[in-house]
Protein backbone atom coordinates (compact mmCIF):
# COMPACT_ATOMS: atom_id res chain seq x y z
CA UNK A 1 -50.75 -37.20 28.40
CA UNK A 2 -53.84 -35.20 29.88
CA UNK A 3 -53.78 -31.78 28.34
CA UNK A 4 -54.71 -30.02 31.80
CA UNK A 5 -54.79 -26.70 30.29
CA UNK A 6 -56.56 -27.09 27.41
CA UNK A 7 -59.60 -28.66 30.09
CA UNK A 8 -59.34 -25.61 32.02
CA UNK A 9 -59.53 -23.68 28.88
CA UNK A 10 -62.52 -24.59 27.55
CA UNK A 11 -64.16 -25.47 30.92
CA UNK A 12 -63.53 -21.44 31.21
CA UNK A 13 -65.26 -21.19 28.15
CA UNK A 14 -68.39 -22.55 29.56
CA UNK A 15 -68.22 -26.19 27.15
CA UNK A 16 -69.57 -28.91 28.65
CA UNK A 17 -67.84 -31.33 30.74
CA UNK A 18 -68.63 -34.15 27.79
CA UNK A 19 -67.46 -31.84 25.06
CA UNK A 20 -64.25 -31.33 26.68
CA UNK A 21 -63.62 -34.96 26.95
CA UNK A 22 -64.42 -35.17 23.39
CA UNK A 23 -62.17 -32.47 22.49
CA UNK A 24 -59.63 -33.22 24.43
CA UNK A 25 -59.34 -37.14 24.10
CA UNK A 26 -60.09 -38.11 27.80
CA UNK A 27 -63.37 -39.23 29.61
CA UNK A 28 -65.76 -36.90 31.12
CA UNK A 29 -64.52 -38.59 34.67
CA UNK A 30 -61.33 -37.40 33.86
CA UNK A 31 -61.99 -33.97 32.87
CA UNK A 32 -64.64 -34.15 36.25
CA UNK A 33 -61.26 -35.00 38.30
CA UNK A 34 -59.06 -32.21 36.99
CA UNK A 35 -61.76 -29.57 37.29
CA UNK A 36 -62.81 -30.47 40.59
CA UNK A 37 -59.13 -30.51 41.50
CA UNK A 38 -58.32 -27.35 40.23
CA UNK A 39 -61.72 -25.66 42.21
CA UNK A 40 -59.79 -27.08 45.45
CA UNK A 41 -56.63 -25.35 44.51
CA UNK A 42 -58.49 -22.02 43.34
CA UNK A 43 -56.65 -22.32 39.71
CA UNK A 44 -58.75 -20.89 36.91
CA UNK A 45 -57.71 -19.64 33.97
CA UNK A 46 -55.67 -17.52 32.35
CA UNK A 47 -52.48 -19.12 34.21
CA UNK A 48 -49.22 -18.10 33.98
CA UNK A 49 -47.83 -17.78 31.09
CA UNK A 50 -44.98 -20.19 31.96
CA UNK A 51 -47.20 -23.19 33.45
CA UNK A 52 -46.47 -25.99 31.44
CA UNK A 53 -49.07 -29.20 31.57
CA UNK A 54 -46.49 -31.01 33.24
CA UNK A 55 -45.94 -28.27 36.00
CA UNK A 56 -49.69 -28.15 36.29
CA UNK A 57 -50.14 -32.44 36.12
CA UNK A 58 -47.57 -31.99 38.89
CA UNK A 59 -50.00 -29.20 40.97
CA UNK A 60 -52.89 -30.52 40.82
CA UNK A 61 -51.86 -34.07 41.13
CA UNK A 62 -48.44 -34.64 43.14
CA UNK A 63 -47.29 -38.04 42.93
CA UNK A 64 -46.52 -39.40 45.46
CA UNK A 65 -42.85 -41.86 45.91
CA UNK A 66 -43.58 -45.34 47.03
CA UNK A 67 -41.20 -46.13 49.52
CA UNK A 68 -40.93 -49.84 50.48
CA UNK A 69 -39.10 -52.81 52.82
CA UNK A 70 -39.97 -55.55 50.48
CA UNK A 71 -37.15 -57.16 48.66
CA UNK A 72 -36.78 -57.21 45.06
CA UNK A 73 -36.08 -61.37 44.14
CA UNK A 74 -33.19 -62.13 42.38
CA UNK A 75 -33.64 -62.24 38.72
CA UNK A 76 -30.63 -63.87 37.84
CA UNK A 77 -30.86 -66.99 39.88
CA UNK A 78 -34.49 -67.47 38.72
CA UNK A 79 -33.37 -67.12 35.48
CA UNK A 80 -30.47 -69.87 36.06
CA UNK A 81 -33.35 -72.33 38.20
CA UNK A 82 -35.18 -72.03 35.10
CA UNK A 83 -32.74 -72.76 31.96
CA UNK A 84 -31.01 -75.63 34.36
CA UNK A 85 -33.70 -77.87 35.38
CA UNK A 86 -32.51 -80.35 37.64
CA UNK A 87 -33.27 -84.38 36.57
């Protein structure tokens, strides 16, 4: 997982965008994205004391729920069409 707080941390700190990604395990695109993000959303740090990475991940980045009409195939007759071959 992305440590978004630790990025802002040290981005606050004035480290380098490489140095970050170093330190924190993630490319420099990555830590590029989050920053850049987080300038759109005006969140610097400190944050609040209760913002968890995963309350941030979900802040910055909101996923978004695929909703589709496609059908899903049925598994279990595929399965059966394949251990029964017909001769």
């Amino acid at each position: 997982m992305t440590k978004y707080r630790e990025i802002l941390r040290l981005k606050s700190l004035g480290f380098s965008d490489r140095n970050i990604a170093r330190s924190c395990s993630v490319s420099r695109n990555t830590v590029r994205r989050v920053i850049d993000r987080a300038d759109e959303l005006s969140i610097s740090w400190p944050l609040d004391f209760g913002m968890t990475d995963g309350a941030l991940e979900e802040l910055l980045f909101p996923s978004e729920k695929s909703v589709t009409d496609r059908r899903l195939p049925d598994y279990s007759y595929i399965r059966k069409e394949l251990l029964f071959p017909v001769l």
